[in-house]
PDB file of N, CA and C in Angstrom:
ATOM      1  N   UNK A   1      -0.341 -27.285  11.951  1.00  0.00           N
ATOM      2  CA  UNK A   1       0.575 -26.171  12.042  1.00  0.00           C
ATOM      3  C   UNK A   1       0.101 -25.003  11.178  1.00  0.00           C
ATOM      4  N   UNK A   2      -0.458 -25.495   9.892  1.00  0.00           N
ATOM      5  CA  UNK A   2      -0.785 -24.293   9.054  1.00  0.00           C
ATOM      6  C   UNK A   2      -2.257 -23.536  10.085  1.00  0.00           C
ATOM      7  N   UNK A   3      -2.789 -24.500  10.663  1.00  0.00           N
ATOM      8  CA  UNK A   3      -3.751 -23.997  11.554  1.00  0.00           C
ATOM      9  C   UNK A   3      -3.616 -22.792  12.407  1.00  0.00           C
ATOM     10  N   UNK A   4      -2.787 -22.908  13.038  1.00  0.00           N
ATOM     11  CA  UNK A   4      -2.253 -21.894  14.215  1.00  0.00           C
ATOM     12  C   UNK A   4      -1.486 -21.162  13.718  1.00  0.00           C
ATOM     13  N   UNK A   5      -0.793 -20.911  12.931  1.00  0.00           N
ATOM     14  CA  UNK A   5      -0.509 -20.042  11.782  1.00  0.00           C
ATOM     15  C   UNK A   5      -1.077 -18.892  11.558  1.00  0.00           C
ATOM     16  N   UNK A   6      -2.079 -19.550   9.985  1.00  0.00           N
ATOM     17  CA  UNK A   6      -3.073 -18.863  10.248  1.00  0.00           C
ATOM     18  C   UNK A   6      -4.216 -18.236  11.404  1.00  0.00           C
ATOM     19  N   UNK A   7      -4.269 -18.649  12.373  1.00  0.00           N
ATOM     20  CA  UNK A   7      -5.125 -18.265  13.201  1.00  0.00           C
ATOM     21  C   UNK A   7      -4.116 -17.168  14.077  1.00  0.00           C
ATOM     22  N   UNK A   8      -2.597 -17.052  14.094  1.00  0.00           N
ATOM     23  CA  UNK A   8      -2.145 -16.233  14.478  1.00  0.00           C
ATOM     24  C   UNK A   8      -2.242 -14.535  13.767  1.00  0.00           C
ATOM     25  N   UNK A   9      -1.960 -14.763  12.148  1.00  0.00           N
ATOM     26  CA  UNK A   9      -1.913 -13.881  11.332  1.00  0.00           C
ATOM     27  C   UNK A   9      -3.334 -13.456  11.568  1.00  0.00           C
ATOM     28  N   UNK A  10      -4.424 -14.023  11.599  1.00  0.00           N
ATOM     29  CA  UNK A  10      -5.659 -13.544  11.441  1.00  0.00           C
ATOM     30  C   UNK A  10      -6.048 -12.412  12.978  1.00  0.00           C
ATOM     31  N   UNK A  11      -5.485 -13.175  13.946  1.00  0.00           N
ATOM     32  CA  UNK A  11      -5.463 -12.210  15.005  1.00  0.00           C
ATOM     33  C   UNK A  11      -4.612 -10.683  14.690  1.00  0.00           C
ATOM     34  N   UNK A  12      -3.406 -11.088  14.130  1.00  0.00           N
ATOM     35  CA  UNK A  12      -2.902  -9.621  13.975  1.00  0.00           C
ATOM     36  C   UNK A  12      -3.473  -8.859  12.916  1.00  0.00           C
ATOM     37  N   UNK A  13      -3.952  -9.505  11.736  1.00  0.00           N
ATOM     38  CA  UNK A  13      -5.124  -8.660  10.952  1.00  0.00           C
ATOM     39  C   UNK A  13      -6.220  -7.679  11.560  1.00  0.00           C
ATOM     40  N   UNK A  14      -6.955  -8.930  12.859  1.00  0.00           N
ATOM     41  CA  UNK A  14      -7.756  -8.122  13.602  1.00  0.00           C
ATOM     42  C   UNK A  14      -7.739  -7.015  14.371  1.00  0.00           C
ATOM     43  N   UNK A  15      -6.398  -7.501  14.846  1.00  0.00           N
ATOM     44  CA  UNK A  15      -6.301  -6.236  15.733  1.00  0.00           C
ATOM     45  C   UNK A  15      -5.608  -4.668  14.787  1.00  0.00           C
ATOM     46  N   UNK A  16      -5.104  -4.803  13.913  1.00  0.00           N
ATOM     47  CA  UNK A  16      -4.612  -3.932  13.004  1.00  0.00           C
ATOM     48  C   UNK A  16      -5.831  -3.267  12.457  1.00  0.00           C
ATOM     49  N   UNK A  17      -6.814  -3.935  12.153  1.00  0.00           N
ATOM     50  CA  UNK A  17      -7.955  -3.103  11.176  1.00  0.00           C
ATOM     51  C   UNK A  17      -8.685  -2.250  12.164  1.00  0.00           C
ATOM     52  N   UNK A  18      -8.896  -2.893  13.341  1.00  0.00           N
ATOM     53  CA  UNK A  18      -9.692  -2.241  14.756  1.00  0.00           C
ATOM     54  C   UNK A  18      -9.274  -0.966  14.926  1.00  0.00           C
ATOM     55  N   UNK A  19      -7.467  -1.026  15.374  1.00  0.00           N
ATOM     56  CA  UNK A  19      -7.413   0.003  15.568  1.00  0.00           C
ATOM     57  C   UNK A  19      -7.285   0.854  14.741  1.00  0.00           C
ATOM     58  N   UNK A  20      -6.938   0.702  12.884  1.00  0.00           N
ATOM     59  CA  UNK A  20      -7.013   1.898  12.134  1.00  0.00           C
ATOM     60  C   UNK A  20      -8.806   2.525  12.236  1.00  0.00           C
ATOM     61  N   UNK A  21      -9.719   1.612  12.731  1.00  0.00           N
ATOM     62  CA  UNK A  21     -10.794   2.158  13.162  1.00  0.00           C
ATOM     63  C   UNK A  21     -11.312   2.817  13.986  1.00  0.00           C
ATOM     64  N   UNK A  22     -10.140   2.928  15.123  1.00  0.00           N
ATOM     65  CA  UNK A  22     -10.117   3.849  16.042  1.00  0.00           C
ATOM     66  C   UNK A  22     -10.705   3.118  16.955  1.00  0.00           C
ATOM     67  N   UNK A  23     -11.212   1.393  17.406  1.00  0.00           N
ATOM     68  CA  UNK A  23     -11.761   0.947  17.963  1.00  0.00           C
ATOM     69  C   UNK A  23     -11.702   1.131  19.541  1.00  0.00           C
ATOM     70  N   UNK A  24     -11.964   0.718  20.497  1.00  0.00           N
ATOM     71  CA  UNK A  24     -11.761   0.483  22.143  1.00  0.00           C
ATOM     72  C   UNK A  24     -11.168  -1.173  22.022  1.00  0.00           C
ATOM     73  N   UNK A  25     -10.734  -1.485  23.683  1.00  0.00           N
ATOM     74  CA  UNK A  25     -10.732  -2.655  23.458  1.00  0.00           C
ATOM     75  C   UNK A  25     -11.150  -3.716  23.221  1.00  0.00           C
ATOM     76  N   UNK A  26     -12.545  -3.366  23.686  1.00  0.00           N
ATOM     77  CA  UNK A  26     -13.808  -4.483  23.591  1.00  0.00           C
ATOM     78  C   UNK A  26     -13.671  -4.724  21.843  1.00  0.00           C
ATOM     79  N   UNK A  27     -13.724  -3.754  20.983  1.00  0.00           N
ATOM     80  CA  UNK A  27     -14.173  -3.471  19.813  1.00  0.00           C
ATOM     81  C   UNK A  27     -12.278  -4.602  18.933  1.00  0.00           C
ATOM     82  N   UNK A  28     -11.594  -4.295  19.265  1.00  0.00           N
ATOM     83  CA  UNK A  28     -10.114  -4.844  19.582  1.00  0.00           C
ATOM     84  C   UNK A  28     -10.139  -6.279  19.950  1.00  0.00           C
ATOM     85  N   UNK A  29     -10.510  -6.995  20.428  1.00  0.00           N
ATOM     86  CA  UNK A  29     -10.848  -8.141  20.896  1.00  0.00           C
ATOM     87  C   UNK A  29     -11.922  -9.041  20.092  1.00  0.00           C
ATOM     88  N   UNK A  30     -12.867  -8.307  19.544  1.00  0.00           N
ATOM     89  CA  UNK A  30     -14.163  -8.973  18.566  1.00  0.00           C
ATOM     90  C   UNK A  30     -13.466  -9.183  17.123  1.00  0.00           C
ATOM     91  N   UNK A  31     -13.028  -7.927  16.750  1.00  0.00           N
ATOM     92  CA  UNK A  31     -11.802  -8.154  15.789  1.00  0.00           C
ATOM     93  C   UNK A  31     -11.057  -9.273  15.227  1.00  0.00           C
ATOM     94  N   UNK A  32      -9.838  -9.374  16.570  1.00  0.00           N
ATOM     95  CA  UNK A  32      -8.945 -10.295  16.462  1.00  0.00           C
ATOM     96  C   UNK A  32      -9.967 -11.761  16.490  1.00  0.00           C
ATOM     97  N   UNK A  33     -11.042 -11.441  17.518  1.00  0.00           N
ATOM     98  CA  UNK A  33     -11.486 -13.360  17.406  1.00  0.00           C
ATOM     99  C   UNK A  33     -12.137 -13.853  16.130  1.00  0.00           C
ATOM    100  N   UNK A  34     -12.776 -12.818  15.907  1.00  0.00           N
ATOM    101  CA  UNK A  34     -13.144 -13.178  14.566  1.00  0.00           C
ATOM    102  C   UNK A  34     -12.464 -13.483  13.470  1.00  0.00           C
ATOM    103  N   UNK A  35     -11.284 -12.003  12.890  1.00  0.00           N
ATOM    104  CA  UNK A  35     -10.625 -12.585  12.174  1.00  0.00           C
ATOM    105  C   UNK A  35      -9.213 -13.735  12.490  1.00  0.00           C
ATOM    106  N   UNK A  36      -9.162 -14.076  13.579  1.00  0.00           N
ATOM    107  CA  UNK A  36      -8.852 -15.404  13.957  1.00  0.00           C
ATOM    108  C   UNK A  36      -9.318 -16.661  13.288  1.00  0.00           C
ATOM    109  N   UNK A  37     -10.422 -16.485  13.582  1.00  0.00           N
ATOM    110  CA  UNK A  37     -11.618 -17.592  13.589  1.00  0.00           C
ATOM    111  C   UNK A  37     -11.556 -18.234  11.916  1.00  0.00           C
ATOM    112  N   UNK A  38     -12.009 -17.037  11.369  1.00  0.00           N
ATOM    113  CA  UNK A  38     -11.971 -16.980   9.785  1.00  0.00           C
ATOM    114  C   UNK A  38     -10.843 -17.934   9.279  1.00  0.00           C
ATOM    115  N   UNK A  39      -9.487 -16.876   9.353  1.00  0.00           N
ATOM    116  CA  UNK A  39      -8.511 -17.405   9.182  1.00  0.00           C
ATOM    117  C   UNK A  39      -7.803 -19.102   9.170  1.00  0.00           C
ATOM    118  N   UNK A  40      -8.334 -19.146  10.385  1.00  0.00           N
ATOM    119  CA  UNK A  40      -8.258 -20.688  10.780  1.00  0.00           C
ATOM    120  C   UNK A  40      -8.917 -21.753  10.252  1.00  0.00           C
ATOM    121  N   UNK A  41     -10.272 -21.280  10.276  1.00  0.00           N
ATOM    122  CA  UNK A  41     -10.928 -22.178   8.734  1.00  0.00           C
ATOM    123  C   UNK A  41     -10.461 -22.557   7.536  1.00  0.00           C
ATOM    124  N   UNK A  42     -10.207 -21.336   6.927  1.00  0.00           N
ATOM    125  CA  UNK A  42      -9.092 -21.161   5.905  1.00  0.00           C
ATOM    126  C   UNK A  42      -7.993 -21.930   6.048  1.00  0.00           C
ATOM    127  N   UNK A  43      -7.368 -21.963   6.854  1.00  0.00           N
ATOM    128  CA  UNK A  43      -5.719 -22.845   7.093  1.00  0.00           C
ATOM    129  C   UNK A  43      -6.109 -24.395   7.112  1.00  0.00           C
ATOM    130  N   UNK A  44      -7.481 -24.650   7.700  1.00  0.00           N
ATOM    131  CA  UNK A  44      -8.151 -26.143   7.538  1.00  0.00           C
ATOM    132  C   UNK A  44      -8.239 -26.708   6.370  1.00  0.00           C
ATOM    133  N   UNK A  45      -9.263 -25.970   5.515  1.00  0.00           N
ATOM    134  CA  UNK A  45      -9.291 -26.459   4.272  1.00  0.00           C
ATOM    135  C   UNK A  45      -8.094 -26.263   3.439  1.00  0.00           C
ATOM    136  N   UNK A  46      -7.248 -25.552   3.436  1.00  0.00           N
ATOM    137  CA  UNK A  46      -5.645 -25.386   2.826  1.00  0.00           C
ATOM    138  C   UNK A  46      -5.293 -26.752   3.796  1.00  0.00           C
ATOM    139  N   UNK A  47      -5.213 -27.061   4.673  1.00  0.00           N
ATOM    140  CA  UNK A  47      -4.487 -27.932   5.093  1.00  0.00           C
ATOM    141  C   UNK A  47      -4.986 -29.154   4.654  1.00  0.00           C
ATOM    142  N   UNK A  48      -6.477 -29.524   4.599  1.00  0.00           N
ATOM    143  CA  UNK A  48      -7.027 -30.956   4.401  1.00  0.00           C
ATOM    144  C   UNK A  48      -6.593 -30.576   2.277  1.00  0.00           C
ATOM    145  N   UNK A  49      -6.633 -29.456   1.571  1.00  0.00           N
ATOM    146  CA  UNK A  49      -6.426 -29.670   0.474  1.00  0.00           C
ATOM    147  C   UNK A  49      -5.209 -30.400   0.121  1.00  0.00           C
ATOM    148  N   UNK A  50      -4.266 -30.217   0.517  1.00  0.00           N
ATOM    149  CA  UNK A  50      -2.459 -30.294   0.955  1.00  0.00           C
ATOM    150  C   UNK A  50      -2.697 -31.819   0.507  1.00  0.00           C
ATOM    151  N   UNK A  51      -3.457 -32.196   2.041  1.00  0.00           N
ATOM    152  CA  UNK A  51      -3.568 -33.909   2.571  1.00  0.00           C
ATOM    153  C   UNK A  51      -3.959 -34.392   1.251  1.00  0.00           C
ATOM    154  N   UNK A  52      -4.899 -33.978   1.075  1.00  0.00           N
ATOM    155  CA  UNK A  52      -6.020 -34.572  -0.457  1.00  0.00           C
ATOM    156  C   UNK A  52      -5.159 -35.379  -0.998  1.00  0.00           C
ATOM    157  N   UNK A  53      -4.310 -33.607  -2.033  1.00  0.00           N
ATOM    158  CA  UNK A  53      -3.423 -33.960  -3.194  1.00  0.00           C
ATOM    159  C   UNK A  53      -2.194 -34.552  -3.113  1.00  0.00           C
ATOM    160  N   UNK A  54      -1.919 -34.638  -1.606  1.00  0.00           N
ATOM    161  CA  UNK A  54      -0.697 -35.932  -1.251  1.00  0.00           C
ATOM    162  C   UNK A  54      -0.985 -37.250  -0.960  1.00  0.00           C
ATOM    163  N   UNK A  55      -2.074 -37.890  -1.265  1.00  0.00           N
ATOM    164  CA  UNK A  55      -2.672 -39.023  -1.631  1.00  0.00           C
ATOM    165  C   UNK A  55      -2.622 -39.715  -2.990  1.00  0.00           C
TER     166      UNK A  55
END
């Protein structure tokens, strides 16, 4: 859950920074997947840390 989460927020990051860049859509789309992508990594290791320390 923290996964998709984050990977939601990271899309709206993306698309927010694009367009204060004045991007197109193509440019709008590379954005969001990326900082998607990122994000979601991030929510992994936050999530497997979680698991760790509840062991």
């Amino acid at each position: 859950m923290i996964v998709l989460i984050a990977a939601v927020l990271g899309v709206v990051v993306g698309l927010s920074r694009a367009r204060a860049r004045g991007g197109n859509r193509l440019d709008m789309a590379q954005y969001a997947a990326v900082h998607g992508i990122i994000f979601a990594l991030i929510g992994l290791f936050v999530t497997l840390a979680i698991h760790r320390a509840a062991l």
